[in-house]
Protein backbone atom coordinates (compact mmCIF):
# COMPACT_ATOMS: atom_id res chain seq x y z
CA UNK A 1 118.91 97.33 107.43
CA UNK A 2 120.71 95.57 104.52
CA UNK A 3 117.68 93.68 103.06
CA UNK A 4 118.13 90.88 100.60
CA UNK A 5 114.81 89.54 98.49
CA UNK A 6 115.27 85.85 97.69
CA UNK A 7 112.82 84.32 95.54
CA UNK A 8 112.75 80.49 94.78
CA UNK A 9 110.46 78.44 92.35
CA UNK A 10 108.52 75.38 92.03
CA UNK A 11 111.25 73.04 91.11
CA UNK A 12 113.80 74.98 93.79
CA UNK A 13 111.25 74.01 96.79
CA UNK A 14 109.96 70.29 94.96
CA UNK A 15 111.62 67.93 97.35
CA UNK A 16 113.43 67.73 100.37
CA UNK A 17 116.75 67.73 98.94
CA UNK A 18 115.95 70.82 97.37
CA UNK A 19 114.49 73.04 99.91
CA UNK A 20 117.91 72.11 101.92
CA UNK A 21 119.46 73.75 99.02
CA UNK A 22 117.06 76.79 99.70
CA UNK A 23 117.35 76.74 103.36
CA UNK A 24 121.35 77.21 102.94
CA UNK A 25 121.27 79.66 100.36
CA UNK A 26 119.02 81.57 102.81
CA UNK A 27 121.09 81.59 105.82
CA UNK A 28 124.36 82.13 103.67
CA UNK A 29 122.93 85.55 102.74
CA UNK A 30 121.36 85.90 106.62
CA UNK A 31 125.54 85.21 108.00
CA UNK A 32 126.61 87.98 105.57
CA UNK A 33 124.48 90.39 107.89
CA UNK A 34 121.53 90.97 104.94
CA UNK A 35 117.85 90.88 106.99
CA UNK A 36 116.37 88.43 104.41
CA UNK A 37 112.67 88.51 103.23
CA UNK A 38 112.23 85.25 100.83
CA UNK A 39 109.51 85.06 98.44
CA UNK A 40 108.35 81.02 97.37
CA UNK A 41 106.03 79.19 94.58
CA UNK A 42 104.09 76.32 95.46
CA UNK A 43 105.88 73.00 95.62
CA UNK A 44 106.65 71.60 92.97
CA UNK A 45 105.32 71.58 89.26
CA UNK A 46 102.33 69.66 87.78
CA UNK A 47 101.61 66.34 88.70
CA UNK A 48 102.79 66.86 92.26
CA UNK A 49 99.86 66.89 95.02
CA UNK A 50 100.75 70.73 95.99
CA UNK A 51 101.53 72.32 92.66
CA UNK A 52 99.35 74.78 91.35
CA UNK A 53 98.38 72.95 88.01
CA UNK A 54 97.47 70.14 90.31
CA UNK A 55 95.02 71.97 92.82
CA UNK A 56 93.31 73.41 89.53
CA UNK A 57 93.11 69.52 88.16
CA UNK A 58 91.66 68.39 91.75
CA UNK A 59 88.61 71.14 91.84
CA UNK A 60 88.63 70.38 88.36
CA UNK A 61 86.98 66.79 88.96
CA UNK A 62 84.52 68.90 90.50
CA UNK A 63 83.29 71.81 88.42
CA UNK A 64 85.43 72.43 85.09
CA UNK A 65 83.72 76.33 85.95
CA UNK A 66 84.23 77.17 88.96
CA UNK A 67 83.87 81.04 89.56
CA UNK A 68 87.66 82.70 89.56
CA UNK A 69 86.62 84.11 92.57
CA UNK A 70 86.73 81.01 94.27
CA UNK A 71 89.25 79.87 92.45
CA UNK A 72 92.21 82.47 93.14
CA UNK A 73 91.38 81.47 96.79
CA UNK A 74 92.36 77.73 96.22
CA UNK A 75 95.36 78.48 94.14
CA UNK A 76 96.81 80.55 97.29
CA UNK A 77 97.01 77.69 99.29
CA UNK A 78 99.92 76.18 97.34
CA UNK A 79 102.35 79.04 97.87
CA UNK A 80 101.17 79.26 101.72
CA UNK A 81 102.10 75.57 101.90
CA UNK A 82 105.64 75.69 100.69
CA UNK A 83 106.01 78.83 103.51
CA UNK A 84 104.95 77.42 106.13
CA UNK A 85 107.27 74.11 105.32
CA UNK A 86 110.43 75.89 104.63
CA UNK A 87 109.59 78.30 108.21
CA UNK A 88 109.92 74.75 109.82
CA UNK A 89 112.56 73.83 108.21
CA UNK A 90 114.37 77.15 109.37
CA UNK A 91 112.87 76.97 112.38
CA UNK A 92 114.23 72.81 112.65
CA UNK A 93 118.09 74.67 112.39
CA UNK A 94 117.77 77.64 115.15
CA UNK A 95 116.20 80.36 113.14
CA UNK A 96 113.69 82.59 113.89
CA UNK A 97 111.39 82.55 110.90
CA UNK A 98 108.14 83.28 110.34
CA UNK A 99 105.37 82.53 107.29
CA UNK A 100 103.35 85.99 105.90
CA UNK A 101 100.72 85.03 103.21
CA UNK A 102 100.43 87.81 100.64
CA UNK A 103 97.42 89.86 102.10
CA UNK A 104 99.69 90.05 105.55
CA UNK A 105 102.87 90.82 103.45
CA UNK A 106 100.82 93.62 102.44
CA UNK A 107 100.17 93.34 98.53
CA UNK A 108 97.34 95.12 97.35
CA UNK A 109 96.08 94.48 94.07
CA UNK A 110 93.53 95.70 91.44
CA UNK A 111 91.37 93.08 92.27
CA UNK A 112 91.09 91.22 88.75
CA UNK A 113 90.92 87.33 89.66
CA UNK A 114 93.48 85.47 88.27
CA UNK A 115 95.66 87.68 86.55
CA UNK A 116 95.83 90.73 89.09
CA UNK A 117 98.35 93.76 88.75
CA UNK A 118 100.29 94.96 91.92
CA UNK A 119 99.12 98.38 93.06
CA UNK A 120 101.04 99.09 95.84
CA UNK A 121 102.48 97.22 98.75
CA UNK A 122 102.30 98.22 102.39
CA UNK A 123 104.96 96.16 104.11
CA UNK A 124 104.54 97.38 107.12
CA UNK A 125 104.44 93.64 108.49
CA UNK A 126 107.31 92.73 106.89
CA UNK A 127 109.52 95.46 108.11
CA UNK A 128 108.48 95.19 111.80
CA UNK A 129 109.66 91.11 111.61
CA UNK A 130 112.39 92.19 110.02
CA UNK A 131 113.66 94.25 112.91
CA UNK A 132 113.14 91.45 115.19
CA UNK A 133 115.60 89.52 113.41
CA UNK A 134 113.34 87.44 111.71
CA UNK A 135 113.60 85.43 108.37
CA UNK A 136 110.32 86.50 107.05
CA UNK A 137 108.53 83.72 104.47
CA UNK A 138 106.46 85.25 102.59
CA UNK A 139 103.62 83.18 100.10
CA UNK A 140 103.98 84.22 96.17
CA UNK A 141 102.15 84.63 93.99
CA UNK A 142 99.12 86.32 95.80
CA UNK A 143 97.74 89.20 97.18
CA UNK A 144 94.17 91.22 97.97
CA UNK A 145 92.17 93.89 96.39
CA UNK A 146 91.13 96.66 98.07
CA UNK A 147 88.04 95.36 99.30
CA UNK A 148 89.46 91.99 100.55
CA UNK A 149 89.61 89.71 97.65
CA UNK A 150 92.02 87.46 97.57
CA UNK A 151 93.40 87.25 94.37
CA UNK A 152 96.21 85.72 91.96
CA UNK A 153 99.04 87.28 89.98
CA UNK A 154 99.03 84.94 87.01
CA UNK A 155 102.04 83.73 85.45
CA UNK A 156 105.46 84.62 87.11
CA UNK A 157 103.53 85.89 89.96
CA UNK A 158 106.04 85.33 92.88
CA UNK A 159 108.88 86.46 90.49
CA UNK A 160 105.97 90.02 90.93
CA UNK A 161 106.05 89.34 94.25
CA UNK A 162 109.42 89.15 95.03
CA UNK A 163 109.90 92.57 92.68
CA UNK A 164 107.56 94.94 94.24
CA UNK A 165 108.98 93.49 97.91
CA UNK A 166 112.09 94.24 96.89
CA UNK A 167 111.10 98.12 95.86
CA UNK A 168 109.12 98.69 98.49
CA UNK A 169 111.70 97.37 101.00
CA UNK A 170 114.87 99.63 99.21
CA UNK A 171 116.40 96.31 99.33
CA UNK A 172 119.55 96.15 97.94
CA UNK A 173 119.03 92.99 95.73
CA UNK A 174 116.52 91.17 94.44
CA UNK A 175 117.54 87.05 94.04
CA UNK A 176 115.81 85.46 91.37
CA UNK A 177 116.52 81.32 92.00
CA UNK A 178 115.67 78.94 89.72
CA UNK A 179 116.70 75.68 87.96
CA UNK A 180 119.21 77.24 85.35
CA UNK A 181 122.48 79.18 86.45
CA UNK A 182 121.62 82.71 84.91
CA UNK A 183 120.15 84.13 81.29
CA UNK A 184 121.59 82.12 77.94
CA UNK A 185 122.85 83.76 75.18
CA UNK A 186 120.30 80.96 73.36
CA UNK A 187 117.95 78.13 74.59
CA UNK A 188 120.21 74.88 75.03
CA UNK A 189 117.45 73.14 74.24
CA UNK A 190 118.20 74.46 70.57
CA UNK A 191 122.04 75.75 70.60
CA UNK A 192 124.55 73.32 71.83
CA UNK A 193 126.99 76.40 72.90
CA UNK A 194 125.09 78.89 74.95
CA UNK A 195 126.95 80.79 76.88
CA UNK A 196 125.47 82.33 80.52
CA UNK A 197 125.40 86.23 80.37
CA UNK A 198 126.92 87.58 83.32
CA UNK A 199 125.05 91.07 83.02
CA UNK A 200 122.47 92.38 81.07
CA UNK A 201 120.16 95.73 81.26
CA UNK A 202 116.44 95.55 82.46
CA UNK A 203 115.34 96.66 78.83
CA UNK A 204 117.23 93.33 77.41
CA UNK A 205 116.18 91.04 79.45
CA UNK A 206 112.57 92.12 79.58
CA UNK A 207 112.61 92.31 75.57
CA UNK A 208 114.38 88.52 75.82
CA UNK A 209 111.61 87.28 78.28
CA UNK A 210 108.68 88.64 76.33
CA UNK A 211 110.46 87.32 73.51
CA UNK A 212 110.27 83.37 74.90
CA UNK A 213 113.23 83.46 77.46
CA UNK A 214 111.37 81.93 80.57
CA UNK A 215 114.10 82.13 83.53
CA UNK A 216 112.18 85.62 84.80
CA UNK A 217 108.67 87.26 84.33
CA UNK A 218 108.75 90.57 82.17
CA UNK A 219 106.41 92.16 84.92
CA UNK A 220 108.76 91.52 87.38
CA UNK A 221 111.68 93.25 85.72
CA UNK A 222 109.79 96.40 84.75
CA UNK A 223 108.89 96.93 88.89
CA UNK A 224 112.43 96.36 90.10
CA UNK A 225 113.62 98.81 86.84
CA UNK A 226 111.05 101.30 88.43
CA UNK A 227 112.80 101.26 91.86
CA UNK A 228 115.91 100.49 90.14
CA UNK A 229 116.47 97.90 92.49
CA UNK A 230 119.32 95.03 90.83
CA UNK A 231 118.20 91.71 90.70
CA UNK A 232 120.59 88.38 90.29
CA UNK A 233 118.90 85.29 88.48
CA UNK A 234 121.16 82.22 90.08
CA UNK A 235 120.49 78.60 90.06
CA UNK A 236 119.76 77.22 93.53
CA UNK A 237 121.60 73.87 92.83
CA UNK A 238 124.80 75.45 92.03
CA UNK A 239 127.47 78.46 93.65
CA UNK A 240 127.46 79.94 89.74
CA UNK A 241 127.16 83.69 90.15
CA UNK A 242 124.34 83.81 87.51
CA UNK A 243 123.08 87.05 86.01
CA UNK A 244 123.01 90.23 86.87
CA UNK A 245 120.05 92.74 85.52
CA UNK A 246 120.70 96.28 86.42
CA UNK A 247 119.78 99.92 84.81
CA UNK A 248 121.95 100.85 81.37
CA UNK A 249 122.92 103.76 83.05
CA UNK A 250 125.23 102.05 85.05
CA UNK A 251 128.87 102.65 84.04
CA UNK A 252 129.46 98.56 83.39
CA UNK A 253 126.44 98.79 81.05
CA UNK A 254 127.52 101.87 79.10
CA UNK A 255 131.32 100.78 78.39
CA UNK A 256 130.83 97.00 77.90
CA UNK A 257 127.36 96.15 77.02
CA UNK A 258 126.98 99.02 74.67
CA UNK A 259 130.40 99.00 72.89
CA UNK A 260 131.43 95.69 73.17
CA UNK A 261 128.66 93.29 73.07
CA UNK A 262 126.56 94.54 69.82
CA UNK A 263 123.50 91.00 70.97
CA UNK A 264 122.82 90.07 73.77
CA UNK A 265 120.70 86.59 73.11
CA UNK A 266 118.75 85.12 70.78
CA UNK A 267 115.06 83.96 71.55
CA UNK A 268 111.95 82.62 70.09
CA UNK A 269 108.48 82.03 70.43
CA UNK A 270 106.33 78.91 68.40
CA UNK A 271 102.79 78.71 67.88
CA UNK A 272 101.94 81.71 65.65
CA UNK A 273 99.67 82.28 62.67
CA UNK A 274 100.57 84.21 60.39
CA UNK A 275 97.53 86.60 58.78
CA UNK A 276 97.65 88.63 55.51
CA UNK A 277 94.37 90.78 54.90
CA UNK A 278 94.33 91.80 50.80
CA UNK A 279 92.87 95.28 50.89
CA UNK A 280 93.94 96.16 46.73
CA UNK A 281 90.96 98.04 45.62
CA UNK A 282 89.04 98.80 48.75
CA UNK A 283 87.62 102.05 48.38
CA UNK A 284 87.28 102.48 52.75
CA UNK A 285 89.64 104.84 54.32
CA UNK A 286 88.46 103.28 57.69
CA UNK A 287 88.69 99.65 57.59
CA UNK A 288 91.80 99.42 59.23
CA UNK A 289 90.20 101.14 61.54
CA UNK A 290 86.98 99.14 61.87
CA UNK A 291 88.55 96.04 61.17
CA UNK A 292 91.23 96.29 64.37
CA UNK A 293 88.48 97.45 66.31
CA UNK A 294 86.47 94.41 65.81
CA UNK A 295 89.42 92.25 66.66
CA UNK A 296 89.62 94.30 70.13
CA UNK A 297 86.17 93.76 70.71
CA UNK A 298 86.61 89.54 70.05
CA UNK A 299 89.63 89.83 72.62
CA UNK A 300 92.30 88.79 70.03
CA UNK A 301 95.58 90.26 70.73
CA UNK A 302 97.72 91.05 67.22
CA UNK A 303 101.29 91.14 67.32
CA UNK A 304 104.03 92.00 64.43
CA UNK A 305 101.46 94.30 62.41
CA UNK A 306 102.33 95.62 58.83
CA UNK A 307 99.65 98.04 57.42
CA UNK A 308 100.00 99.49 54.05
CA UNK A 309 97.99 100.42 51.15
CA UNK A 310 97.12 97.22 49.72
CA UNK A 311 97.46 94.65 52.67
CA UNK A 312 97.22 94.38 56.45
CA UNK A 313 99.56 91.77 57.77
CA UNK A 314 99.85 90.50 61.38
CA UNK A 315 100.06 87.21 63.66
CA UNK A 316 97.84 85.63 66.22
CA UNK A 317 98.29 82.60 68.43
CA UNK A 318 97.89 79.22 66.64
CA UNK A 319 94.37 78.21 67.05
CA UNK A 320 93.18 81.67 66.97
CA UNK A 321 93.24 82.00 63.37
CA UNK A 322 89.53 80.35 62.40
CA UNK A 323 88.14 83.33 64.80
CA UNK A 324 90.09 85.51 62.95
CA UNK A 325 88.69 84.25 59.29
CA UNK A 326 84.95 84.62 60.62
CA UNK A 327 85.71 88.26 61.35
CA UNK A 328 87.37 88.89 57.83
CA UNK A 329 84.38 87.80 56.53
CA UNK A 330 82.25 90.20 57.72
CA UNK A 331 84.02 92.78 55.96
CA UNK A 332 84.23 91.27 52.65
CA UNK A 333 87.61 90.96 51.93
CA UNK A 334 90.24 88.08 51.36
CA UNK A 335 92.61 86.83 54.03
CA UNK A 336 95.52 84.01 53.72
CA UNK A 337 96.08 82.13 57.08
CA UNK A 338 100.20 80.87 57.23
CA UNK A 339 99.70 78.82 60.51
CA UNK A 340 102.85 77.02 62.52
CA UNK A 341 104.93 79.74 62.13
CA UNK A 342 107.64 80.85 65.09
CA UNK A 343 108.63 84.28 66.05
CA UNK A 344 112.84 84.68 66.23
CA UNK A 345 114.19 87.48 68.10
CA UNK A 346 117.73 88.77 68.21
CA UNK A 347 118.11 91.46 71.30
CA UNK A 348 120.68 93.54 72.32
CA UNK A 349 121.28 96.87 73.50
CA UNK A 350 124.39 97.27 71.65
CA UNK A 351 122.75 96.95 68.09
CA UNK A 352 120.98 100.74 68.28
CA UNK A 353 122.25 103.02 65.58
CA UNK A 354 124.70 100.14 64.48
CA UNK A 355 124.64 99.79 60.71
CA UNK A 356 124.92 96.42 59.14
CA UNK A 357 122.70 94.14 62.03
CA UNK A 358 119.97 93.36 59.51
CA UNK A 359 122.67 92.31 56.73
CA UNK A 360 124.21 89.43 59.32
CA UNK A 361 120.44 88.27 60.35
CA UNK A 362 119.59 88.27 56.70
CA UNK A 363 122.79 86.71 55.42
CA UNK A 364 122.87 84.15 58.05
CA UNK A 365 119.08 83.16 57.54
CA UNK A 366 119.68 83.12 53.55
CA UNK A 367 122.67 80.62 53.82
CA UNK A 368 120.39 77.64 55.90
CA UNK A 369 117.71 78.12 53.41
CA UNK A 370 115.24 80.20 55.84
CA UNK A 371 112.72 82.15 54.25
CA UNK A 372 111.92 85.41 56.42
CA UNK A 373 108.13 85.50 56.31
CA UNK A 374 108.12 88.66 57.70
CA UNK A 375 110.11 91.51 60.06
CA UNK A 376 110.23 94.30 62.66
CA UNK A 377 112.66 96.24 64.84
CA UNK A 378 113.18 98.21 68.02
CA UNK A 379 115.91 100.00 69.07
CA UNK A 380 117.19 96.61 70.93
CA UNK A 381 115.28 93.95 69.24
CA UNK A 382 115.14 92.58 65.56
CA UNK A 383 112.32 90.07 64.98
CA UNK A 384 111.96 87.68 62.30
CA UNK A 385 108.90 85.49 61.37
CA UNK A 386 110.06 81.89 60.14
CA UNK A 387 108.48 78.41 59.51
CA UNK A 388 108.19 76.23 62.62
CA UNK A 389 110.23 73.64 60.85
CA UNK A 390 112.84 76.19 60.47
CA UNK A 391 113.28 78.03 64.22
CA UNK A 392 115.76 75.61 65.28
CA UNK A 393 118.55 76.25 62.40
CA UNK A 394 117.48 79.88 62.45
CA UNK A 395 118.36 80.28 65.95
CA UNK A 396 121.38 78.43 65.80
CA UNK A 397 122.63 80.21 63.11
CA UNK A 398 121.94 83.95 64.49
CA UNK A 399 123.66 82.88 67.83
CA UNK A 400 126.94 81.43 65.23
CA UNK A 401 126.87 84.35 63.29
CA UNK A 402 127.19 87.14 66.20
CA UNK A 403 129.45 84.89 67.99
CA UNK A 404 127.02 84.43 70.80
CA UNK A 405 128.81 81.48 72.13
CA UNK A 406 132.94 82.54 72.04
């Protein structure tokens, strides 16, 4: 069999008009002889009776705590909704179609409520509908521990789903639909001249979504990279041909993306806190030790950490930072908070062993005026801290300066 995952989100199965959309998309790929298997959200996004914010707003009204157990079992009903609609729809045209919910499709999960992790998937289900010529629906977003749970993926969950189907199926591509027609080269929202990247490697774009990009979840991309199955993020309102993520190895990768495209996109995160511990004169070999430690132990997660002899520098979420100011007390040292600060990130797999990259991001930043509060690198990711009030021009003027959108 020639199986095709096609996953579609919240907005692509909102209304009517949409899940058309869907339902020809789907049988276009089932009239080019692929045995489909498509993966769906819940319908719609907040606000809307069947989305997920809004069935945690309605059991909201009646316990603001209500165990995760319970829960994860609500918020599954919103993905087996929009399957069971779009299996009548199919069915409405002369399809054989058929609705799995997660547990049926087979994925098994570690059994933490609310944010589970994939462990495996047995797809045995899946497979035997398949060879009966069925479109098989199956619900996001969901699966069950080992000892029957039902329990939630967390954010990007169905783009999970659709992932570990797609590995555990040897399909031979994984269709990522959404609401935009493939990865920017910047957020439009910000850069009037993005430009849609027709291919990019799974290390990119998992770098770019960590990094803010939002049109796939990281987790997702890492699964597929494991099986290194491709997968195509298209828009489900247009025929564009979108993005396509495959492994570096590949020969397009090597001879274009490598040579010829030195960054791939620019991306940024807001919200961030900026913390600088003074530790000039502290006679304690171990408090970076201790100190991180404690942090762990409060559940803060650090990112863009600087440790040397006579400071320890590092960023939380916004709102975190008053937490983070009790703990530096306890040790007896001096901390300056820098809150609304944004995280810029230029990515590309091009830029390793390239001389020069830094010069253009600091050049570029230096001519708007745009203090760098602080920086890091990978081999395929420069990051920059900046002032809220300056992301926007900083953006903009990394994407002019590496030509992102010529």
């Amino acid at each position: 069999m020639d199986i095709i995952v096609q996953k579609f989100g919240g907005t692509s199965v909102g209304t009517l008009e949409s899940r058309q959309l869907v339902v020809e998309k789907i049988l276009a790929a089932k009239k080019k002889g692929h045995s489909v298997v498509v993966v769906v959200s819940a319908i719609g996004r907040k606000g809307e009776p069947y989305a997920t914010d809004s069935l945690i707003d309605f059991v909201g009204k009646v316990n603001n705590d209500i165990s995760t157990r319970e829960l994860d079992l609500l918020l599954s009903c919103g993905e087996i909704i929009s399957s069971v609609v779009l299996v009548g729809m199919l069915q409405a045209v002369g399809y054989k179609a058929i609705s799995l919910t997660g547990v049926q499709a087979g994925i098994i999960t570690d059994g933490c409520f609310g944010s589970a992790h994939i462990v495996r998937v047995k797809p045995d289900l899946v497979t035997k509908y398949l060879k009966e010529d069925y479109i098989v629906v199956v619900a996001g977003f969901q699966g069950v521990s080992e000892d029957g749970e039902i329990t939630t993926l967390g954010r990007g969950g169905s783009d999970t789903t659709a992932a570990a189907l797609g590995v555990a199926l040897n399909a031979s591509v994984v269709e990522i639909y959404t609401d935009v027609n493939g990865l920017k080269t910047a957020d439009p929202r910000i850069v009037s001249n993005p430009k849609t990247i027709d291919r990019v490697t799974y290390n990119e774009i998992c770098q770019l979504a960590y990094e803010g990009a939002r049109v796939i979840h990281p987790r997702a991309v890492e699964i597929a990279m494991q099986g290194n199955v491709p997968i195509k993020i298209k828009c489900t309102f247009t025929d564009e041909p979108g993005t396509l993520v495959t492994s570096s190895l590949q020969p397009y990768e090597e001879t274009t993306i490598k040579g010829d495209r030195l960054i791939t996109g620019v991306t940024q995160i807001v919200g961030i806190t900026q913390v600088c511990v003074d530790t000039t004169g502290l006679d304690d070999p171990c408090f970076n030790m201790k100190f991180m430690s404690k942090l762990a132990e409060e559940h803060i997660s650090i990112d863009f950490i600087n440790v040397s002899p006579d400071r320890t520098v590092f960023t939380v979420p916004d709102g975190t930072g008053d937490k983070v100011l009790e703990i530096v007390k306890q040790f007896n040292v001096d901390a300056v908070l820098r809150r609304g600060c944004a995280k810029v990130a230029v990515v590309g797999a091009g830029m390793t062993g390239v001389p020069g990259v830094m010069a253009r991001i600091v050049k570029a930043l230096t001519l708007q005026n745009i203090q760098i509060l602080q920086s890091a690198d990978s081999y395929t990711t420069i990051w920059c801290l900046v002032d809220n009030r300056d992301m926007c021009a900083a953006v903009a003027a990394l994407h002019q300066e590496f030509g992102l959108g010529e």
